[in-house]
C-alpha atoms as a PDB file:
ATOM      1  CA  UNK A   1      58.190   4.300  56.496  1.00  0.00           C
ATOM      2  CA  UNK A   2      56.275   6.067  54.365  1.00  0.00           C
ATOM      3  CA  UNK A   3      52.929   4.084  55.508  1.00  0.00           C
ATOM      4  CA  UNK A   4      53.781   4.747  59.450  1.00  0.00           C
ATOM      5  CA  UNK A   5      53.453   8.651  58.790  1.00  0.00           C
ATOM      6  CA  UNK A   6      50.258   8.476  56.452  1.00  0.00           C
ATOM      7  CA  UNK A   7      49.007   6.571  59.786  1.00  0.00           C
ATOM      8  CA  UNK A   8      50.461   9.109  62.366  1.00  0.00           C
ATOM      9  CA  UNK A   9      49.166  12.117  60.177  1.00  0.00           C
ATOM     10  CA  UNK A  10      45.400  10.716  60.023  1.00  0.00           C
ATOM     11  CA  UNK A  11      45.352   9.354  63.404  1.00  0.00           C
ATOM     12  CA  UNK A  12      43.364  11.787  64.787  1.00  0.00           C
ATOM     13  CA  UNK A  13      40.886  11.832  62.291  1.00  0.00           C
ATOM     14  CA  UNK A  14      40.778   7.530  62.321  1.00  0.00           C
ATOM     15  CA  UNK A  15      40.181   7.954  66.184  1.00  0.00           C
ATOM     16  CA  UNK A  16      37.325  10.008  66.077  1.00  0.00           C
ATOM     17  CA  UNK A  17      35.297   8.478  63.279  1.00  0.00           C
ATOM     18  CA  UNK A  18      36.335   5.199  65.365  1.00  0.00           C
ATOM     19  CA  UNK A  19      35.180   6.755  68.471  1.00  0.00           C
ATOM     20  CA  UNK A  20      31.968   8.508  66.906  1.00  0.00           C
ATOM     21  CA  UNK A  21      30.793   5.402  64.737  1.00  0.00           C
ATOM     22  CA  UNK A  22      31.184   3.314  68.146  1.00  0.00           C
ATOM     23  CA  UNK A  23      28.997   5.719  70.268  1.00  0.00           C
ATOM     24  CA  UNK A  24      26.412   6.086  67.422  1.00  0.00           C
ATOM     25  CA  UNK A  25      26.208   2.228  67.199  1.00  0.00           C
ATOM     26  CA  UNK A  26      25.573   1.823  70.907  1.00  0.00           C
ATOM     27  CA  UNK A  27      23.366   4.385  71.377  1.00  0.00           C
ATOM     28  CA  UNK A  28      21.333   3.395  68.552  1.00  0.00           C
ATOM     29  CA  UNK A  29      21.423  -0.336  69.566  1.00  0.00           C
ATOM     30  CA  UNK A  30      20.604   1.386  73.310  1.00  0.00           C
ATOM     31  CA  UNK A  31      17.375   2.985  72.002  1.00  0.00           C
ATOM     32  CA  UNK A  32      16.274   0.105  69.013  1.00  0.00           C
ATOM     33  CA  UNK A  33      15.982  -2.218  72.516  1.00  0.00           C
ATOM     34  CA  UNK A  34      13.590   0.654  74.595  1.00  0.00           C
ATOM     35  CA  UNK A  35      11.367   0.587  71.080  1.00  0.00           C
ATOM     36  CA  UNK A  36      11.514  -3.059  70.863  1.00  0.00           C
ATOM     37  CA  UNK A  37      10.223  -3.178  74.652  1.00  0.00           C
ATOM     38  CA  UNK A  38       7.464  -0.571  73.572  1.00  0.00           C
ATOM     39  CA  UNK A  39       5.949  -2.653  70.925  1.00  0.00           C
ATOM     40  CA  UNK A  40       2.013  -2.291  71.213  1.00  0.00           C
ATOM     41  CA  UNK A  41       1.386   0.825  72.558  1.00  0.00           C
ATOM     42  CA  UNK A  42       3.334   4.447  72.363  1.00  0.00           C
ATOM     43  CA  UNK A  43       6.153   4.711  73.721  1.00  0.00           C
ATOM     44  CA  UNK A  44       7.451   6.505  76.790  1.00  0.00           C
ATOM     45  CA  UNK A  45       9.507   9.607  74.782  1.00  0.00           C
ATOM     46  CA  UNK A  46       6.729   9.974  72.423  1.00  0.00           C
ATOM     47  CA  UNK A  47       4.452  10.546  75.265  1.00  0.00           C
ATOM     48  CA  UNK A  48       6.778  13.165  76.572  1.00  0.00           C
ATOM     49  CA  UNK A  49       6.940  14.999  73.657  1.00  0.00           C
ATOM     50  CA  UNK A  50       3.126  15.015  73.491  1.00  0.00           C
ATOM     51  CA  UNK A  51       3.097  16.172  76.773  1.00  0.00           C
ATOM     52  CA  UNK A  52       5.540  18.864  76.237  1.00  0.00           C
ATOM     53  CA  UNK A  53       3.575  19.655  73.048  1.00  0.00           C
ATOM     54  CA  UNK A  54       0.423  20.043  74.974  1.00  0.00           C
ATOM     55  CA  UNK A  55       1.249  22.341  77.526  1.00  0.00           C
ATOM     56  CA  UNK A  56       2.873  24.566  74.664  1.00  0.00           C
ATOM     57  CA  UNK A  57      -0.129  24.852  73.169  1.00  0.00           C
ATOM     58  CA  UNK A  58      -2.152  25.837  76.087  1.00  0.00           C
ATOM     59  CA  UNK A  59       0.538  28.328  76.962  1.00  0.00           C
ATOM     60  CA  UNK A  60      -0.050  30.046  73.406  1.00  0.00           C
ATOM     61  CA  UNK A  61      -3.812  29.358  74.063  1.00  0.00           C
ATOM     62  CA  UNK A  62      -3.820  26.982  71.015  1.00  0.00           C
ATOM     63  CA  UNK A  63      -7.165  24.393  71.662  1.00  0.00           C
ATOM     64  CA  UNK A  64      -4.999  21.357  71.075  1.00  0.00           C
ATOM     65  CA  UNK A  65      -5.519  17.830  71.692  1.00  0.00           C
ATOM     66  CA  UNK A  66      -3.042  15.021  71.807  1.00  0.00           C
ATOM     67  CA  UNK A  67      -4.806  11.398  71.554  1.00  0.00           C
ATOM     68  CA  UNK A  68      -3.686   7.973  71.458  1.00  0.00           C
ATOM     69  CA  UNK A  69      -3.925   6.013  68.591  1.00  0.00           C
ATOM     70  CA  UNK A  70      -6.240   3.291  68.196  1.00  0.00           C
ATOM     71  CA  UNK A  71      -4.403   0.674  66.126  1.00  0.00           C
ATOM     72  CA  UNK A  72      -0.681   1.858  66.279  1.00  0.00           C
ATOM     73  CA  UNK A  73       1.844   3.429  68.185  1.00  0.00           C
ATOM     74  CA  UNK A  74       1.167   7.638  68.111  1.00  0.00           C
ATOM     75  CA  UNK A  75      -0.361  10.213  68.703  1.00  0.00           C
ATOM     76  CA  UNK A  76      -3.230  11.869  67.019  1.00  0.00           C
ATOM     77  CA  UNK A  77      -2.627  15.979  66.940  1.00  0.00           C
ATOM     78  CA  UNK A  78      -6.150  17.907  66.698  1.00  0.00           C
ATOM     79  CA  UNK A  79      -6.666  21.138  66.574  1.00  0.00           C
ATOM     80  CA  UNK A  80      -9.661  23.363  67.163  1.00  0.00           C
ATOM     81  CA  UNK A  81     -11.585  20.103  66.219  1.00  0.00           C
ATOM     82  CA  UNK A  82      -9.326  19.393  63.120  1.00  0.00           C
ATOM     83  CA  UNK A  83      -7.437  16.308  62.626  1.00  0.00           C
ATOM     84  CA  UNK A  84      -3.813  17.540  61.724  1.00  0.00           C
ATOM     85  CA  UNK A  85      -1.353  14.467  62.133  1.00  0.00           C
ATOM     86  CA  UNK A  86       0.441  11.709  63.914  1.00  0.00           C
ATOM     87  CA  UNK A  87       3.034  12.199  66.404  1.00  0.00           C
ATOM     88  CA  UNK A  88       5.418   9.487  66.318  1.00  0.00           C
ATOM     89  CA  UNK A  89       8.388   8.036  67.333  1.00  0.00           C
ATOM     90  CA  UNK A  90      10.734   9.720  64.958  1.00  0.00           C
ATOM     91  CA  UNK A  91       8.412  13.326  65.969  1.00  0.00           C
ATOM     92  CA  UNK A  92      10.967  12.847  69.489  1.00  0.00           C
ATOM     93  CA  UNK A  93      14.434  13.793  67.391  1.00  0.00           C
ATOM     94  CA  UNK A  94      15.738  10.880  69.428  1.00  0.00           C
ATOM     95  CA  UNK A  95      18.143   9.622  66.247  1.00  0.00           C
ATOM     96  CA  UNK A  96      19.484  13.464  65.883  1.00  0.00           C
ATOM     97  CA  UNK A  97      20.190  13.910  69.679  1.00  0.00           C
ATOM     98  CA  UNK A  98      21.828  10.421  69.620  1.00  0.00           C
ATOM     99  CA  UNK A  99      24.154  11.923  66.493  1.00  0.00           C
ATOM    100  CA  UNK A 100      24.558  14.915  68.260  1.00  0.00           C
ATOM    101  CA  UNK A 101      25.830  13.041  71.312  1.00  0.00           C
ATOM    102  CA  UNK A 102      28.142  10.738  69.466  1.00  0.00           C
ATOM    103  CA  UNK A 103      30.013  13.630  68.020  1.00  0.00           C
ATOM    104  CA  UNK A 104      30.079  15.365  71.107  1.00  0.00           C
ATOM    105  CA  UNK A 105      31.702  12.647  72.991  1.00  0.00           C
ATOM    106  CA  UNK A 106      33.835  11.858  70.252  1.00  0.00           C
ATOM    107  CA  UNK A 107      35.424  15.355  69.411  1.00  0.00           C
ATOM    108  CA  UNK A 108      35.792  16.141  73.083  1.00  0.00           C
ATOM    109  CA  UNK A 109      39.094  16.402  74.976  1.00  0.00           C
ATOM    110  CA  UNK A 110      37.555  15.802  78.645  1.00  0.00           C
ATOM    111  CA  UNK A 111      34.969  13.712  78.801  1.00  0.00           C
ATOM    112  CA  UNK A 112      32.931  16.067  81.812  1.00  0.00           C
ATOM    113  CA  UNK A 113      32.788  18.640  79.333  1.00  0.00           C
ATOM    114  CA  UNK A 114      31.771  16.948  76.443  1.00  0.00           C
ATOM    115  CA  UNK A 115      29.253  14.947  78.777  1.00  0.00           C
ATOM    116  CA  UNK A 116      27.887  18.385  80.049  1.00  0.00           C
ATOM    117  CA  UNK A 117      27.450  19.563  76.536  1.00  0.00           C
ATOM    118  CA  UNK A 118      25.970  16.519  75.370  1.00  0.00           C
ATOM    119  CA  UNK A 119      23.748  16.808  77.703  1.00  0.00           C
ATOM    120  CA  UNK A 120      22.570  20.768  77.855  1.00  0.00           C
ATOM    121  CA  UNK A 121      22.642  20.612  74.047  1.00  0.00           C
ATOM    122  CA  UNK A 122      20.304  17.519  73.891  1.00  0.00           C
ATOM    123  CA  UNK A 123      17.773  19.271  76.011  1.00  0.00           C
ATOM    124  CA  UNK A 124      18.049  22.138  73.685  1.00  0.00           C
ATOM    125  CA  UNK A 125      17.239  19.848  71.084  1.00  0.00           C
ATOM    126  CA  UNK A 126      14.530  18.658  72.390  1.00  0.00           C
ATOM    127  CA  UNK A 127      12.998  21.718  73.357  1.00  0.00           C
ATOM    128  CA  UNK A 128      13.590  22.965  69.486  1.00  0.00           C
ATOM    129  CA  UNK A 129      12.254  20.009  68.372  1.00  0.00           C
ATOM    130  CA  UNK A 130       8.862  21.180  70.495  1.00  0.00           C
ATOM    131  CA  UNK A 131       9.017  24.357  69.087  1.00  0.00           C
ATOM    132  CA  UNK A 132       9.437  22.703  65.287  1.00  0.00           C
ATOM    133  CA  UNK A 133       6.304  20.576  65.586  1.00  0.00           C
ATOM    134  CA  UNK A 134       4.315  23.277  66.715  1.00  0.00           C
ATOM    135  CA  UNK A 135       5.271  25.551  63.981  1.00  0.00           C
ATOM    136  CA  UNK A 136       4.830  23.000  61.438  1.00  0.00           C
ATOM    137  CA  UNK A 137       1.263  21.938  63.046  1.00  0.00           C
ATOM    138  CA  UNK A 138       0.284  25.703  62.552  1.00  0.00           C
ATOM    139  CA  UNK A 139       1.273  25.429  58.680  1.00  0.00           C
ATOM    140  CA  UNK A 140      -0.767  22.316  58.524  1.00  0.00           C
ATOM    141  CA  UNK A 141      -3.724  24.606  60.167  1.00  0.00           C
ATOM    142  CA  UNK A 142      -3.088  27.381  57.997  1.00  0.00           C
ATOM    143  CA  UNK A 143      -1.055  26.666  55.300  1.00  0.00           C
ATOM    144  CA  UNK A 144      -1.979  22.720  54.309  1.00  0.00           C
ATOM    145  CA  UNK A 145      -0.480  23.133  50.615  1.00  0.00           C
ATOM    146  CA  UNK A 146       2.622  23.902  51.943  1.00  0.00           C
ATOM    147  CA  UNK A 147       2.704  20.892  54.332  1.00  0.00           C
ATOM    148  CA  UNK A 148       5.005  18.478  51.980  1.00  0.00           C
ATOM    149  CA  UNK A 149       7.701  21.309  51.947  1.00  0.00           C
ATOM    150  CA  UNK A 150       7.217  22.324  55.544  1.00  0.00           C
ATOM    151  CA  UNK A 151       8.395  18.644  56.578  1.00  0.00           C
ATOM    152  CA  UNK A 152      10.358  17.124  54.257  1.00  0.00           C
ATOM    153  CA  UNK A 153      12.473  19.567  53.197  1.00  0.00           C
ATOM    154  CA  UNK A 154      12.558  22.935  55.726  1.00  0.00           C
ATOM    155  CA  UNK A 155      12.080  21.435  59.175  1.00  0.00           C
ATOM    156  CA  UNK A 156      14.695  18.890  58.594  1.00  0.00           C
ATOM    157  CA  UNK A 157      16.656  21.459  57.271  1.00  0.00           C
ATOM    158  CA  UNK A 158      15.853  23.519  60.522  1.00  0.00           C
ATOM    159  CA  UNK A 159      16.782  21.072  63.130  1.00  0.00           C
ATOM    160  CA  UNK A 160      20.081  19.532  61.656  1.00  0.00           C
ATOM    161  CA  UNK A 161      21.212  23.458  61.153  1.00  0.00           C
ATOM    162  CA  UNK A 162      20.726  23.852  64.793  1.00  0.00           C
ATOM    163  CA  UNK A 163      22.598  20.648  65.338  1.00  0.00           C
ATOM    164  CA  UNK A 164      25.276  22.339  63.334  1.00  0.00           C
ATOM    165  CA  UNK A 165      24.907  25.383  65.275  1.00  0.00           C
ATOM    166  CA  UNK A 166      25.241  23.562  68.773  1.00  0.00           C
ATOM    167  CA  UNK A 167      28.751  22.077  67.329  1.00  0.00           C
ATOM    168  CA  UNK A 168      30.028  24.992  66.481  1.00  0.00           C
ATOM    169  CA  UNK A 169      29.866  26.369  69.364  1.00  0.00           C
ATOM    170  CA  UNK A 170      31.071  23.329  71.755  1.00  0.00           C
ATOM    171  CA  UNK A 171      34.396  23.444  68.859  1.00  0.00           C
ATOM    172  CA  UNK A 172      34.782  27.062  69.153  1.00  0.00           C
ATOM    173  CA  UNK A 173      33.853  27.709  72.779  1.00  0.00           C
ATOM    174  CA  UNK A 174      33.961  24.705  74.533  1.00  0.00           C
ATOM    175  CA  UNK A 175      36.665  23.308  72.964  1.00  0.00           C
ATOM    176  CA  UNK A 176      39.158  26.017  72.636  1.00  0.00           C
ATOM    177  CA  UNK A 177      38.783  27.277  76.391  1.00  0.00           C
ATOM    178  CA  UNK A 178      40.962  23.655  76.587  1.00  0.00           C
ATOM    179  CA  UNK A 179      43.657  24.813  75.046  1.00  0.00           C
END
């Protein structure tokens, strides 16, 4: 008896780590497959975010270029001349946006509103993600000592915060206008 409450009392919880760790496993599996199929060359989302990247910097008058690499998937970010870094795969925030989305789904009481969320938020996402790269390619301009901390520790730090951020509002917003 004692064993059917402990179950009843942490249902909830059991559900959505159930739930959450199934749509992170799909999604993942979903976007390990597009990679696989991109082998050789960069792939389609990295592209985009060079793109994206691109026309930012031309809209802050910033003379950037975004070029292919030769012998691997990428891009090569110069600046003013200046070789700064690579652009890759894991630049696109894909593997946050698909955490983001699995909780999302998973915490949601009606699936149209956490799919609307999911989506507006991953956009957001991506769009800070645009706006992190191009801050941290300006400290690599100006400030190349402080590259290591700039990428490793604060712009991580920056775009799992906003994560953070975008939950709390679908739980306190979102969420509680279904009550």
């Amino acid at each position: 008896m004692a064993q059917e409450s402990i179950y009843k009392q942490y249902k909830p919880s059991l559900i959505f780590i159930l739930k959450f760790a199934g749509i992170y496993l799909l999604l993942s599996i979903l976007y390990n497959f597009y990679l696989s199929s991109q082998i050789g060359h960069t792939d389609s989302l990295s592209l985009l975010v060079g793109k994206a990247l691109n026309a930012t910097y031309h809209l802050f008058a910033i003379n950037a270029q975004l070029i292919p690499l030769d012998n691997e998937a990428g891009l090569k970010l110069i600046i003013n001349g200046q070789y700064l870094a690579r652009i890759v795969e894991g630049c696109t925030a894909m593997s946050v946006i698909i955490m983001f989305i699995s909780f999302v789904i998973s915490f949601g009481n009606s699936f149209y509103k956490a799919f609307k969320f999911a989506l507006i938020g991953s956009v957001l996402i991506f769009i800070f993600n645009i706006l992190r790269i191009l801050i941290l390619s300006y400290i690599l301009y100006y400030f190349p000592k402080y590259q290591d901390i700039a990428h490793r520790v604060l712009f991580p730090a920056l775009i799992y915060g906003f994560v953070v951020f975008l939950w709390f509002i679908f739980i306190k917003k979102i969420l509680k206008n279904d009550k």
